[in-house]
Structures are given as C-alpha cells and as structure tokens.
C-alpha atoms as a PDB file:
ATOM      1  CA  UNK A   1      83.751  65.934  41.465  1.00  0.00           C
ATOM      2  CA  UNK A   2      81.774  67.171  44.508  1.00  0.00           C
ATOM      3  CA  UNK A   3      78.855  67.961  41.675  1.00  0.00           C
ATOM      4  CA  UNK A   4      78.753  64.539  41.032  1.00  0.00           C
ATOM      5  CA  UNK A   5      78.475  63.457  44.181  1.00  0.00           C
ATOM      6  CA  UNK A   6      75.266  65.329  44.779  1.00  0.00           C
ATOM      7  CA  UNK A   7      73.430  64.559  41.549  1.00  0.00           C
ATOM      8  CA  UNK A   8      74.133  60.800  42.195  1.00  0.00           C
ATOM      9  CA  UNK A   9      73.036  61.456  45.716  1.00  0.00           C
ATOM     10  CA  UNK A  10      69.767  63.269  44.381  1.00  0.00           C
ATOM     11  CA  UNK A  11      69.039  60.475  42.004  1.00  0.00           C
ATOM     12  CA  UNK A  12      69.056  57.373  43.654  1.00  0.00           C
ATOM     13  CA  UNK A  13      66.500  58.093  46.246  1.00  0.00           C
ATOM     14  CA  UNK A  14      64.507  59.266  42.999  1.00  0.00           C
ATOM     15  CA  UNK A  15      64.969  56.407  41.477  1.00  0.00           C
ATOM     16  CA  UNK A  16      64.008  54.668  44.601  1.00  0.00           C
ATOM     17  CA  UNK A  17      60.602  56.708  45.252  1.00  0.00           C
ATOM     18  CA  UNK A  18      59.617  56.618  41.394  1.00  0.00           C
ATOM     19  CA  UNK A  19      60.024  52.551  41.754  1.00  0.00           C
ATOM     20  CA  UNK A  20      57.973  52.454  44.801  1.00  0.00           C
ATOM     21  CA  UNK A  21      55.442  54.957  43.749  1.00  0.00           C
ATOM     22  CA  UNK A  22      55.116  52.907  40.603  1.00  0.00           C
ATOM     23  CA  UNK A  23      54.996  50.364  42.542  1.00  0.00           C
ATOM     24  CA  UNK A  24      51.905  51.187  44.518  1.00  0.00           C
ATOM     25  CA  UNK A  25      50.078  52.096  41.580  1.00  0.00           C
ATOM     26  CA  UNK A  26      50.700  48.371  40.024  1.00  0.00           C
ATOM     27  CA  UNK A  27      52.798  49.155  37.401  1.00  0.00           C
ATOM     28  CA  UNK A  28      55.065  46.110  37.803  1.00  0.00           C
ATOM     29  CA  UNK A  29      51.447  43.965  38.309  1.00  0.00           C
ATOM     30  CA  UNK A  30      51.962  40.861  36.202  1.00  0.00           C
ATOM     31  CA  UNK A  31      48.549  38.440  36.268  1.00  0.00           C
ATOM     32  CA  UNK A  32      49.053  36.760  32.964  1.00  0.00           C
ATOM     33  CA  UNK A  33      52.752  35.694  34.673  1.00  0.00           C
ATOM     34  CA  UNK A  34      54.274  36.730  31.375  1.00  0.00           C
ATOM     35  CA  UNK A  35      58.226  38.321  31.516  1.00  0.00           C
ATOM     36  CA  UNK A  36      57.824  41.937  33.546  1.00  0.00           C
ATOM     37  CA  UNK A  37      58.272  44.365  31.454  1.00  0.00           C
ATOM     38  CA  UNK A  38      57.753  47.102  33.005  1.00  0.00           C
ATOM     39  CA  UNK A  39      60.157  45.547  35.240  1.00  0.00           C
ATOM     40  CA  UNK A  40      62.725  44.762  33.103  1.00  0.00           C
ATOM     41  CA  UNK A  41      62.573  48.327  31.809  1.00  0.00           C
ATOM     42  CA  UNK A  42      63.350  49.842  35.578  1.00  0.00           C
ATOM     43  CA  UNK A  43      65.917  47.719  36.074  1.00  0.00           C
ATOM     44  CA  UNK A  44      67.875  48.217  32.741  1.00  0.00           C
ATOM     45  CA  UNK A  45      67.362  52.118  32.741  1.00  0.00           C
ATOM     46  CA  UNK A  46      69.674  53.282  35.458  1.00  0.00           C
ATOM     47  CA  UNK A  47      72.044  50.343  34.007  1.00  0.00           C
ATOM     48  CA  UNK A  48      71.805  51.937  30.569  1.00  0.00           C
ATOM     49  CA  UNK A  49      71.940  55.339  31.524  1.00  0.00           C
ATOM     50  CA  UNK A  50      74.771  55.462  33.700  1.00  0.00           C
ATOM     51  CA  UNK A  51      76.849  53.868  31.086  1.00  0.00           C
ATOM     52  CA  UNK A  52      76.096  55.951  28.311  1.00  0.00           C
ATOM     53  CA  UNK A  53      76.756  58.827  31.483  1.00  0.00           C
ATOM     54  CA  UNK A  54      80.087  56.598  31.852  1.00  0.00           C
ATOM     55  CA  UNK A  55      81.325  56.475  27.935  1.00  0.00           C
ATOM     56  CA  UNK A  56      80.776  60.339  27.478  1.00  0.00           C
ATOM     57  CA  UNK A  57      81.845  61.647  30.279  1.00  0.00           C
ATOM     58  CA  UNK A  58      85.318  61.680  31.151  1.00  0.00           C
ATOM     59  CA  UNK A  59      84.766  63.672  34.761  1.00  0.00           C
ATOM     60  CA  UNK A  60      82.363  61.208  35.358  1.00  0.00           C
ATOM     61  CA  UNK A  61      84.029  58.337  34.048  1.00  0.00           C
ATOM     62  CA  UNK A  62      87.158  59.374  36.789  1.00  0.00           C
ATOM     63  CA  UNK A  63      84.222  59.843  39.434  1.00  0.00           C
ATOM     64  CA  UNK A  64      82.737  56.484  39.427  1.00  0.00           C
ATOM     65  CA  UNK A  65      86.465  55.136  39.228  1.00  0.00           C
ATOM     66  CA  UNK A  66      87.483  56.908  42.455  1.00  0.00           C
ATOM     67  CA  UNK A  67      84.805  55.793  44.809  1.00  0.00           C
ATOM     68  CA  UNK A  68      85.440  52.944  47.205  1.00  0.00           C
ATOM     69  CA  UNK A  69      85.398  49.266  45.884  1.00  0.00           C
ATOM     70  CA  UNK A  70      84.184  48.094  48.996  1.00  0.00           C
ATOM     71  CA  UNK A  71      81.228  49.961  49.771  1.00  0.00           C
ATOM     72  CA  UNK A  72      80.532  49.245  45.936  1.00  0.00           C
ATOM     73  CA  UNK A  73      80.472  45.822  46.275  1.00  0.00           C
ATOM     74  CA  UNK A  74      78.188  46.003  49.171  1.00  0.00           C
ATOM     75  CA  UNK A  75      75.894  47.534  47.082  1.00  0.00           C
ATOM     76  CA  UNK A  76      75.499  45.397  45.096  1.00  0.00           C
ATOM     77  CA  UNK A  77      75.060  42.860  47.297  1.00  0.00           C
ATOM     78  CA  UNK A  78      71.808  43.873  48.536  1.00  0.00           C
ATOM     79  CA  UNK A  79      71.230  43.938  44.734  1.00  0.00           C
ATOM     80  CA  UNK A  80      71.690  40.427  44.134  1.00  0.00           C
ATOM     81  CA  UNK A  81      69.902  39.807  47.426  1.00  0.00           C
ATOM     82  CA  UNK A  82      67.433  40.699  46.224  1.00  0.00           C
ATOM     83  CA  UNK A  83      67.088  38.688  42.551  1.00  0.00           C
ATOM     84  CA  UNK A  84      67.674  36.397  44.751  1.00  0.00           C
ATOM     85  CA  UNK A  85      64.304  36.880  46.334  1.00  0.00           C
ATOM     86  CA  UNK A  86      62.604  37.008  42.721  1.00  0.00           C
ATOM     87  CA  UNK A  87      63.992  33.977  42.046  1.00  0.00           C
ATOM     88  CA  UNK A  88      62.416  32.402  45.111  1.00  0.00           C
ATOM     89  CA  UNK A  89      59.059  33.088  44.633  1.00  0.00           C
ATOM     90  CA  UNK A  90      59.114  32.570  40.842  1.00  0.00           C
ATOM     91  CA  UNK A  91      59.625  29.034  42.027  1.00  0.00           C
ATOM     92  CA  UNK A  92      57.269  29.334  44.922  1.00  0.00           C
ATOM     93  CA  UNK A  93      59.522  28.471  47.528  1.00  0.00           C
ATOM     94  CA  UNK A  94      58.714  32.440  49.162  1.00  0.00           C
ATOM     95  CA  UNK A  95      55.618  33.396  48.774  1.00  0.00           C
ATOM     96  CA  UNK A  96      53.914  36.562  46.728  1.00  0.00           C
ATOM     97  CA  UNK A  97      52.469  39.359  47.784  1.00  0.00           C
ATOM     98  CA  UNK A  98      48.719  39.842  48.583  1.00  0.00           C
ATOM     99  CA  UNK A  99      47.588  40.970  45.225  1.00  0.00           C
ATOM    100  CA  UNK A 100      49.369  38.418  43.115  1.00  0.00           C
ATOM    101  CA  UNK A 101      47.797  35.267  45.119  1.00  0.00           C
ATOM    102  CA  UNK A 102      45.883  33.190  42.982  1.00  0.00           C
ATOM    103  CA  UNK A 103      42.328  31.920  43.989  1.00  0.00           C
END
C-alpha cells in the first residue's frame, strides 16, 4: 500500500507542473470563447484515469478506500473553489487574466 502512496504522491505534483507548464505556453488560451477543450480534457483525464486505475485494481481500489474522508473532502474543496472561480469570470463578475482582456 506504501507503493501507492508514493506513485500518487509523484503524480499529483506532475499533474500539477504539466497543467501549469501548459499553462504558460497557452494551451488552455480560448479567444474565440468557445467550450475549453483543452481544458476539459485536463480536467477529465486524472478523473478518467484513476477510475479505470480504481475498477482494475483491487490493491488500489482498497488504497483509495482507506485514506481519510476528511482530508478527502478538503480536497476537494479547494476543487470546487475553484469552478467556482471559472464560473465567476465566465459571467464577468471576477475579472480575466491579462491575455484574455478584450480591446
């Protein structure tokens, strides 16, 4: 289970410098305001991934089940924290960033 624990510790922060090197190099850049995909894509990999992870691995499976609920949930939290922020400045109430202002 300790394995586990490592390669999930390894690939988060991946996952977190790929984003944010993508990131930089305007992947998720959206002028024609269209639906993200490239966006969408990030987002649902990990989601996908780890539940394909989930349904064929059994170790795994019992892993994921035995961590703690609470530290879970906060999480996810910052997760939905942060749609929440999306959702703000899709309706212009925050505003965007400096390269996605309109002239």
């Amino acid at each position: 289970m300790k394995s586990y624990g490592k390669l999930v510790a390894a690939l988060v922060p991946g996952w977190f410098v790929f984003a944010v090197t993508a990131s930089a190099f305007h992947v998720f850049k959206n002028p024609q305001n269209r639906i993200g995909v490239a966006v969408a894509i990030v987002v649902t990999v990990p989601i996908i991934v780890s539940s394909i992870w989930m349904a064929a691995s059994g170790r795994f499976r019992q892993f994921t089940l035995s961590l703690n609920p609470r530290a879970l949930t906060f999480i996810q939290s910052w997760r939905v924290l942060g749609v929440v922020f999306v959702i703000l400045e899709a309706y212009h109430v925050l505003p965007a960033g400096p390269s996605y202002r309109s002239a």
